[in-house]
PDB file of N, CA and C in Angstrom:
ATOM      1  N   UNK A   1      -4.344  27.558 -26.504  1.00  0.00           N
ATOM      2  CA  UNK A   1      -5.214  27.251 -25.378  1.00  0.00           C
ATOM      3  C   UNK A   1      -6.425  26.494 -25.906  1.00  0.00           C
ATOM      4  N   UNK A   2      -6.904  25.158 -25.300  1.00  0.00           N
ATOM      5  CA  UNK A   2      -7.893  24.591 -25.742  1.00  0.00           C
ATOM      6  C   UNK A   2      -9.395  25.124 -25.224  1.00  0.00           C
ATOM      7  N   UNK A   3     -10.490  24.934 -25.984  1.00  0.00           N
ATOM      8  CA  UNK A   3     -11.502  25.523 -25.040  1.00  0.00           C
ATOM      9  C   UNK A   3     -11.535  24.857 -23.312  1.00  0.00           C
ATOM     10  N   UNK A   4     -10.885  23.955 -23.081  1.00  0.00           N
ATOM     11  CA  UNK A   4     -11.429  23.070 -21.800  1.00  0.00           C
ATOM     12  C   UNK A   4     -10.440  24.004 -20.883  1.00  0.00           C
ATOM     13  N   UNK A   5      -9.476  24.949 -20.957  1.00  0.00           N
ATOM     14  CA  UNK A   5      -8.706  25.660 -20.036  1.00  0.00           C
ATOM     15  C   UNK A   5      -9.387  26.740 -19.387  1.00  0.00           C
ATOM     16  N   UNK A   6      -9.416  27.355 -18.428  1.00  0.00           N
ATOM     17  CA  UNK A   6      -9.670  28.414 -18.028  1.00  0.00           C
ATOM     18  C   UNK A   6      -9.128  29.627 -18.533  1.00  0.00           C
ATOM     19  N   UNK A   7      -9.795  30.522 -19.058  1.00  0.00           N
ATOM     20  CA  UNK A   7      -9.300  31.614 -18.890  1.00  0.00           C
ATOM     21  C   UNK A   7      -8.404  32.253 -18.301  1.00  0.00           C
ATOM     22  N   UNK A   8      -7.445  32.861 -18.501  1.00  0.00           N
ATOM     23  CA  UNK A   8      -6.543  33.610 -17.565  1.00  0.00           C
ATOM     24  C   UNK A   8      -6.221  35.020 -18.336  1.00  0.00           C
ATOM     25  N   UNK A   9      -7.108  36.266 -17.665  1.00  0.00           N
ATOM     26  CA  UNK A   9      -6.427  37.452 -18.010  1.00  0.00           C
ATOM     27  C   UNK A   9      -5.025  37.835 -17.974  1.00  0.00           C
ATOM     28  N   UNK A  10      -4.351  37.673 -16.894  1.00  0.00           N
ATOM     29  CA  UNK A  10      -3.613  37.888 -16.655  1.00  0.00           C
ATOM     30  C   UNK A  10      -2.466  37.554 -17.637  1.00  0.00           C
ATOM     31  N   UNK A  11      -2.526  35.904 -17.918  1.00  0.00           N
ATOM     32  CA  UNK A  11      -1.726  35.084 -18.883  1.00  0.00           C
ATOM     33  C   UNK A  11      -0.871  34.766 -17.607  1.00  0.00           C
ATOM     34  N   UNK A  12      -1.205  33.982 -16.755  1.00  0.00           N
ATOM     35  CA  UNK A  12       0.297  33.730 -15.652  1.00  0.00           C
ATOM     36  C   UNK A  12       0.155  31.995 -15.970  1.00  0.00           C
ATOM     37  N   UNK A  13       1.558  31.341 -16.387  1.00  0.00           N
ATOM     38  CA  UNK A  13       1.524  29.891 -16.715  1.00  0.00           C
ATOM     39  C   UNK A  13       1.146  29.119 -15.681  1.00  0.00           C
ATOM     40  N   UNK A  14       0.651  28.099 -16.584  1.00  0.00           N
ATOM     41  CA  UNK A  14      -0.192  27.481 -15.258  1.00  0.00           C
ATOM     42  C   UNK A  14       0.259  25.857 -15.716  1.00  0.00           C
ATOM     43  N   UNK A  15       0.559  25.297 -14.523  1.00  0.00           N
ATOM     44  CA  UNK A  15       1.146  23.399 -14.996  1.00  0.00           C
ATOM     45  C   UNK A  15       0.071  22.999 -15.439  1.00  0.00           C
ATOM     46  N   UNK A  16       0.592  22.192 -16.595  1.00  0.00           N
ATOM     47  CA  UNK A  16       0.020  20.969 -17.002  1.00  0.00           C
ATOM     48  C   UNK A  16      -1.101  20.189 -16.411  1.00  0.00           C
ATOM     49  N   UNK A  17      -0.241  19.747 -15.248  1.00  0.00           N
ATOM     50  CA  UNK A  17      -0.871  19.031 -14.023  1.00  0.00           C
ATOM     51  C   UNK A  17      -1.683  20.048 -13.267  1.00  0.00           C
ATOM     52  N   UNK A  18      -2.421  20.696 -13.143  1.00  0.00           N
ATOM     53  CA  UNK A  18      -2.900  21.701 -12.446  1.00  0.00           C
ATOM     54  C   UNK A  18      -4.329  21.335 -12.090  1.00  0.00           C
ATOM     55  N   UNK A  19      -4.521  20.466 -11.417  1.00  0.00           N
ATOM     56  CA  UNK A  19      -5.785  19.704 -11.127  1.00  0.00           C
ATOM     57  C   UNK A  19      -6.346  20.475  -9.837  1.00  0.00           C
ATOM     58  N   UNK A  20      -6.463  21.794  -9.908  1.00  0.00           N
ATOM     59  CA  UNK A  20      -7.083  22.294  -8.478  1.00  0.00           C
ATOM     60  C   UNK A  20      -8.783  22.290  -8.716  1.00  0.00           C
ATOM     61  N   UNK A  21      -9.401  22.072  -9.212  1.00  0.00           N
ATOM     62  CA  UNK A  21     -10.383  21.938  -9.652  1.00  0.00           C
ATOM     63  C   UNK A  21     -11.365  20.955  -9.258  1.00  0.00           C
ATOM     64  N   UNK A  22     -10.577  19.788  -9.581  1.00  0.00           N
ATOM     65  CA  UNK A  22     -10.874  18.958  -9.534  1.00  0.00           C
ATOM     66  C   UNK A  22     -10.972  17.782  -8.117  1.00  0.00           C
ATOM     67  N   UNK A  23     -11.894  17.667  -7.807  1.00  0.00           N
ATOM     68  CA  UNK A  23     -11.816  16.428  -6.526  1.00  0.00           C
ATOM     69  C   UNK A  23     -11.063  15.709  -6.248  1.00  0.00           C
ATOM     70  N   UNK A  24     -10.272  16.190  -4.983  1.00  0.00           N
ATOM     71  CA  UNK A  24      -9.116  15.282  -4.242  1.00  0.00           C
ATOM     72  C   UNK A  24      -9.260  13.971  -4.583  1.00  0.00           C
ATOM     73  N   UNK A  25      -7.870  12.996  -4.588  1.00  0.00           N
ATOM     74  CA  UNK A  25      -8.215  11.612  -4.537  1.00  0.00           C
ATOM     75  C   UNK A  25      -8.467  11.506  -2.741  1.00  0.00           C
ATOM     76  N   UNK A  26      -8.577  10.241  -2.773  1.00  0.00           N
ATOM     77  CA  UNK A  26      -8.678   9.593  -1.368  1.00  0.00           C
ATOM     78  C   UNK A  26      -6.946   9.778  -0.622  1.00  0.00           C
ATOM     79  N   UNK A  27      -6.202  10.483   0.445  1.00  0.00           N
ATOM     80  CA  UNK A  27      -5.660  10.536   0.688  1.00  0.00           C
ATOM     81  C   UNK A  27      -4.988   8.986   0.713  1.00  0.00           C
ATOM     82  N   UNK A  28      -5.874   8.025   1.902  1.00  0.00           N
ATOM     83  CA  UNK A  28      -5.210   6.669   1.801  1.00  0.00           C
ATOM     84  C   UNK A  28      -5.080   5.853   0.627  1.00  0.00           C
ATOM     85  N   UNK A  29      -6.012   6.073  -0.478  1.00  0.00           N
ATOM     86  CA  UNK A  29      -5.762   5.043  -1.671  1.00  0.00           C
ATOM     87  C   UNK A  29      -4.442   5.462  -2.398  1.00  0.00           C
ATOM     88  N   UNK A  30      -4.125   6.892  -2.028  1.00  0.00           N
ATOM     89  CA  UNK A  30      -2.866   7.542  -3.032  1.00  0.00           C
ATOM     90  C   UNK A  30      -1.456   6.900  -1.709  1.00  0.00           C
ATOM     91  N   UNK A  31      -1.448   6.322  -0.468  1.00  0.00           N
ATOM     92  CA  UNK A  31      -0.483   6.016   0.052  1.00  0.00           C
ATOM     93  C   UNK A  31      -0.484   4.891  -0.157  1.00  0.00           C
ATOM     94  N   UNK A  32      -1.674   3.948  -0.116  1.00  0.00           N
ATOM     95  CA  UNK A  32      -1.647   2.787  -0.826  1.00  0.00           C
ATOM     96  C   UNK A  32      -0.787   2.393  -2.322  1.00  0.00           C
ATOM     97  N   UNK A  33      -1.421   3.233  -2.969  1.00  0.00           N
ATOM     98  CA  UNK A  33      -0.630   2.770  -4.468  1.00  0.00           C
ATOM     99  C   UNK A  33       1.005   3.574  -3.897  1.00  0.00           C
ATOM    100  N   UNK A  34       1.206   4.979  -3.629  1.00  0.00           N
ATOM    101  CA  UNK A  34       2.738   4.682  -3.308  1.00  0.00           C
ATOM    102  C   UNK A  34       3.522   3.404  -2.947  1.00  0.00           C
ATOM    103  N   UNK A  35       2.615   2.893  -1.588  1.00  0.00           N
ATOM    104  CA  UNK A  35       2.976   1.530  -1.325  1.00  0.00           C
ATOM    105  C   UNK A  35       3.288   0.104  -2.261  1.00  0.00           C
ATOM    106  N   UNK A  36       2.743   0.497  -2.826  1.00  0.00           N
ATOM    107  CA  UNK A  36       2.668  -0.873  -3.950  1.00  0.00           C
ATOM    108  C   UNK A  36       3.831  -0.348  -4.855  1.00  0.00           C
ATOM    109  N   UNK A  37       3.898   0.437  -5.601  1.00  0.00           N
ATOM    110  CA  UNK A  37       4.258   1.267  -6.804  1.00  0.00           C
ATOM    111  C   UNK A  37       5.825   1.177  -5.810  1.00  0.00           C
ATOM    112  N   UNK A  38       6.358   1.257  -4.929  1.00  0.00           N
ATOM    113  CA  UNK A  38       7.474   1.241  -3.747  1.00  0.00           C
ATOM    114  C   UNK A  38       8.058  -0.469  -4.239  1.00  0.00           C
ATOM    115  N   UNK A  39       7.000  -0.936  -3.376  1.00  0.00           N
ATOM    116  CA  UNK A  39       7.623  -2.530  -3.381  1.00  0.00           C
ATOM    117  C   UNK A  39       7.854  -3.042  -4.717  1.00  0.00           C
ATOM    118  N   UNK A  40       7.015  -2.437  -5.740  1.00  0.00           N
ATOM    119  CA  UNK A  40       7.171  -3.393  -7.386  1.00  0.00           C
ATOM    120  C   UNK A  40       8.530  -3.010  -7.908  1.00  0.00           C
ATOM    121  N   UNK A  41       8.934  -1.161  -7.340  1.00  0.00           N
ATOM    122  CA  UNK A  41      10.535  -0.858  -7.606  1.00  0.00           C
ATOM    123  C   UNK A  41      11.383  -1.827  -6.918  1.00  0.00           C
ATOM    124  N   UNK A  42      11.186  -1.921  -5.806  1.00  0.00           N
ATOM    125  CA  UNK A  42      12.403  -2.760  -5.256  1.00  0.00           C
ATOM    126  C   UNK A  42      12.512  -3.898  -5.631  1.00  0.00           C
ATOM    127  N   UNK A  43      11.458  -5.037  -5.946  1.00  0.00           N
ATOM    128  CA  UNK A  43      11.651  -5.901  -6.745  1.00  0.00           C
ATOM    129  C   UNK A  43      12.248  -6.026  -7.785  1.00  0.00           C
ATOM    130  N   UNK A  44      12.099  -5.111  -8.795  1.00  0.00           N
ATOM    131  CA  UNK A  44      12.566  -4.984  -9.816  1.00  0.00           C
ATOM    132  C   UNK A  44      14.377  -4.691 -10.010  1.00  0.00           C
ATOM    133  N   UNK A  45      14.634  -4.243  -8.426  1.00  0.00           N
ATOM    134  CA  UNK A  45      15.726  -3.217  -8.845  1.00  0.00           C
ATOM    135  C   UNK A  45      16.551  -4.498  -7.994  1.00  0.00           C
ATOM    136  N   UNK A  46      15.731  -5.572  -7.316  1.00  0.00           N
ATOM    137  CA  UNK A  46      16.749  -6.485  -6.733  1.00  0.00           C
ATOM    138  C   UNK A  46      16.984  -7.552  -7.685  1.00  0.00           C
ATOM    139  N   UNK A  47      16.125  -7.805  -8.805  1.00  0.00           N
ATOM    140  CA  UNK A  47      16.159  -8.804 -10.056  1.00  0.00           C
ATOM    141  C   UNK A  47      17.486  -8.230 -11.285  1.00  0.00           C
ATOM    142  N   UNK A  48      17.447  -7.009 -11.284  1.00  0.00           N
ATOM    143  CA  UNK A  48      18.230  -6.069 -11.658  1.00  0.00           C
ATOM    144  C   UNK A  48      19.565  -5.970 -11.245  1.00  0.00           C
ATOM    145  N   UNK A  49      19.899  -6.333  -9.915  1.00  0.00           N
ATOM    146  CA  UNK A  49      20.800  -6.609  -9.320  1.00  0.00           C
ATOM    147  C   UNK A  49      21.254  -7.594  -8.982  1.00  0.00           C
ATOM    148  N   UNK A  50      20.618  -9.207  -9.437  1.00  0.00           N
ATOM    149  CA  UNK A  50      21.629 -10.465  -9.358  1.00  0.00           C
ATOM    150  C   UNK A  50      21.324 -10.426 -10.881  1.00  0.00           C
ATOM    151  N   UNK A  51      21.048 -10.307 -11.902  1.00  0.00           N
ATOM    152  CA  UNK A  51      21.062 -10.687 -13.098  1.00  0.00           C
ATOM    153  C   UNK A  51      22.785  -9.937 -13.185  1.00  0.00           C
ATOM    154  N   UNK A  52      22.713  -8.802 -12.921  1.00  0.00           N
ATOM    155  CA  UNK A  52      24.149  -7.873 -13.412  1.00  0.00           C
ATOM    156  C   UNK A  52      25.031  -8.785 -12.547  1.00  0.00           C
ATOM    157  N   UNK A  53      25.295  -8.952 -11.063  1.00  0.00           N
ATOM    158  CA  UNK A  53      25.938  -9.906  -9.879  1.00  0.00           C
ATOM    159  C   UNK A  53      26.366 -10.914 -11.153  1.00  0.00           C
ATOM    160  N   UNK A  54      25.264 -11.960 -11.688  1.00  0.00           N
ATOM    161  CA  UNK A  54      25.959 -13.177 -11.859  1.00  0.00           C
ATOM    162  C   UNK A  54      26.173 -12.636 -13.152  1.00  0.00           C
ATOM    163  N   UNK A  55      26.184 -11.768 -14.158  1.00  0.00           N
ATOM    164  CA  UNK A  55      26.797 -11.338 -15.922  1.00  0.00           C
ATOM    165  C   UNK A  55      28.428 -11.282 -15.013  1.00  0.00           C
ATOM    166  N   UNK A  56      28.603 -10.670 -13.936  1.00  0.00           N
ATOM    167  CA  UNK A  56      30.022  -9.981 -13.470  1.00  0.00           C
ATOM    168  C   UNK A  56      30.572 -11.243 -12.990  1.00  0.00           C
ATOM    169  N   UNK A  57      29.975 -12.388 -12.368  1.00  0.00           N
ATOM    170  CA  UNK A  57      30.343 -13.380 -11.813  1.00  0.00           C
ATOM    171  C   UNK A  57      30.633 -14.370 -12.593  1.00  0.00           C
ATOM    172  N   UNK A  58      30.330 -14.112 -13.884  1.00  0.00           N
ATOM    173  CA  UNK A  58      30.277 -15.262 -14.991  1.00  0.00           C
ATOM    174  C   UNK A  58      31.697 -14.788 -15.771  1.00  0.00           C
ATOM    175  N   UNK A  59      31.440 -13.495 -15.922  1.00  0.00           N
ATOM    176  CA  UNK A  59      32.687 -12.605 -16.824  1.00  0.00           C
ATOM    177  C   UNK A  59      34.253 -13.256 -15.720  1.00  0.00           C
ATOM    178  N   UNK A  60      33.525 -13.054 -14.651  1.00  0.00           N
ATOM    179  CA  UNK A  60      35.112 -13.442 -13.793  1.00  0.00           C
ATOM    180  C   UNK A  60      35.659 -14.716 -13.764  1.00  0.00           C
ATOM    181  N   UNK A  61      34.476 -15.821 -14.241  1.00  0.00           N
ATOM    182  CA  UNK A  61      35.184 -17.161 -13.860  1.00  0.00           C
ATOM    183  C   UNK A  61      35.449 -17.397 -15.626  1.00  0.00           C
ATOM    184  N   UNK A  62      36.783 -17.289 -15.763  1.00  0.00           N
ATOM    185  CA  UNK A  62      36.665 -17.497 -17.156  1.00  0.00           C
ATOM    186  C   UNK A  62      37.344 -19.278 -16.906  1.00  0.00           C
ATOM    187  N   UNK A  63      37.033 -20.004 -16.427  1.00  0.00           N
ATOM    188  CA  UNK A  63      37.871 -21.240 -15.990  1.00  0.00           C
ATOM    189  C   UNK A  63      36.768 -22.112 -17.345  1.00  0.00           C
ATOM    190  N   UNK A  64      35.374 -21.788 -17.967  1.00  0.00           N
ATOM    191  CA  UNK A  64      34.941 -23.088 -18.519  1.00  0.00           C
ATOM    192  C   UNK A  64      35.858 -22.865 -19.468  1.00  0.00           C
ATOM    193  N   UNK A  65      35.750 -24.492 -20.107  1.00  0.00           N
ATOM    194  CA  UNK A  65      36.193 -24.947 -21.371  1.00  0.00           C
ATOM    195  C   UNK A  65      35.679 -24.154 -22.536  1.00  0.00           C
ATOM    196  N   UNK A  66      36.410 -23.568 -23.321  1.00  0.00           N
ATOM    197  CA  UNK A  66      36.503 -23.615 -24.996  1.00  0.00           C
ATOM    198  C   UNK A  66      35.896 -24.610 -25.740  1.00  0.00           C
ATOM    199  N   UNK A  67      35.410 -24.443 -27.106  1.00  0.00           N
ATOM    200  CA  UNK A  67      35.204 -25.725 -27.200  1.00  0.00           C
ATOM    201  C   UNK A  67      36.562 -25.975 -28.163  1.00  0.00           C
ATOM    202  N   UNK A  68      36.696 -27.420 -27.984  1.00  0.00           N
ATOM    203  CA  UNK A  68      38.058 -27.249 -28.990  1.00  0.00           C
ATOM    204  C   UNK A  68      38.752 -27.595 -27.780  1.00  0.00           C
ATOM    205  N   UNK A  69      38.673 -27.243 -26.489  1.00  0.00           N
ATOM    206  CA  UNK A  69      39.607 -27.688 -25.220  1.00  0.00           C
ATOM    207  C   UNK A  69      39.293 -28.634 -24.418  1.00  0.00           C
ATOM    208  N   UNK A  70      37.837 -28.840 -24.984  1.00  0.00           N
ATOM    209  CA  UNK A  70      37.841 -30.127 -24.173  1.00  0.00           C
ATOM    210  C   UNK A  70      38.418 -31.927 -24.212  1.00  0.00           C
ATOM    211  N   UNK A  71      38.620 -32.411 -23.325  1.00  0.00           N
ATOM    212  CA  UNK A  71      39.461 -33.493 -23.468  1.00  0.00           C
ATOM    213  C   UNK A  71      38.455 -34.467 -24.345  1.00  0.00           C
ATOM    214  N   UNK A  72      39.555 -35.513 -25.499  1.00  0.00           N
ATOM    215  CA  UNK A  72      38.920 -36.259 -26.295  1.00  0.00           C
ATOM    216  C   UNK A  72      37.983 -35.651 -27.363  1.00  0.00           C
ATOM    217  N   UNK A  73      38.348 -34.259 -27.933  1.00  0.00           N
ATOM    218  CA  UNK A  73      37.595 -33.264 -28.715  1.00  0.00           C
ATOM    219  C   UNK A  73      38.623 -33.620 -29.974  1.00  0.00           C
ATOM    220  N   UNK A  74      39.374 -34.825 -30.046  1.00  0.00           N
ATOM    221  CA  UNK A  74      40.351 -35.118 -31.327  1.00  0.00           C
ATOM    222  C   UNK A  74      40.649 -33.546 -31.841  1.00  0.00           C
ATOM    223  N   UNK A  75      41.314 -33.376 -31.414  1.00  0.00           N
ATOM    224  CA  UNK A  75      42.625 -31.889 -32.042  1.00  0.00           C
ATOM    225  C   UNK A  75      43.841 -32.470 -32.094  1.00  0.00           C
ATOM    226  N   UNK A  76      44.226 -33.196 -31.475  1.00  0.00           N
ATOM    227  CA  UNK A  76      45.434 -33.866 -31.405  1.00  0.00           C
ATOM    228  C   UNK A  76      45.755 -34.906 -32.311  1.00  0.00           C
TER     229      UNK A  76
END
């Protein structure tokens, strides 16, 4: 226990996070940043989702040339 904890006779565990103490945030600034902290996931998770789209779309078109197959590449 560090000195900055409260005391507890009892010894009953207490979270980490246990900020009762301490002064509420602003209800709206904490729905705000949900808000934001929301949209930056979905961005992320839709960039996330055509990068993988076109790796799967690329894997499927196996139609480019080799090299070595292309015409006038003297192999012949």
């Amino acid at each position: 226990m560090t000195p900055a904890d409260p005391s507890d006779p009892e010894r009953h565990p207490v979270a980490a996070n246990d900020n009762g103490d301490a002064d509420n945030p602003n209800p709206e600034a904490l729905r705000k940043v949900n808000d934001v902290v929301l949209q930056l996931a979905r961005i992320i998770g839709r960039r996330m989702a055509r990068e993988d789209f076109a790796a799967h779309i690329a894997a499927a078109n196996d139609n480019t040339p080799k090299s070595g197959d292309e015409p006038g590449s003297g192999d012949t």
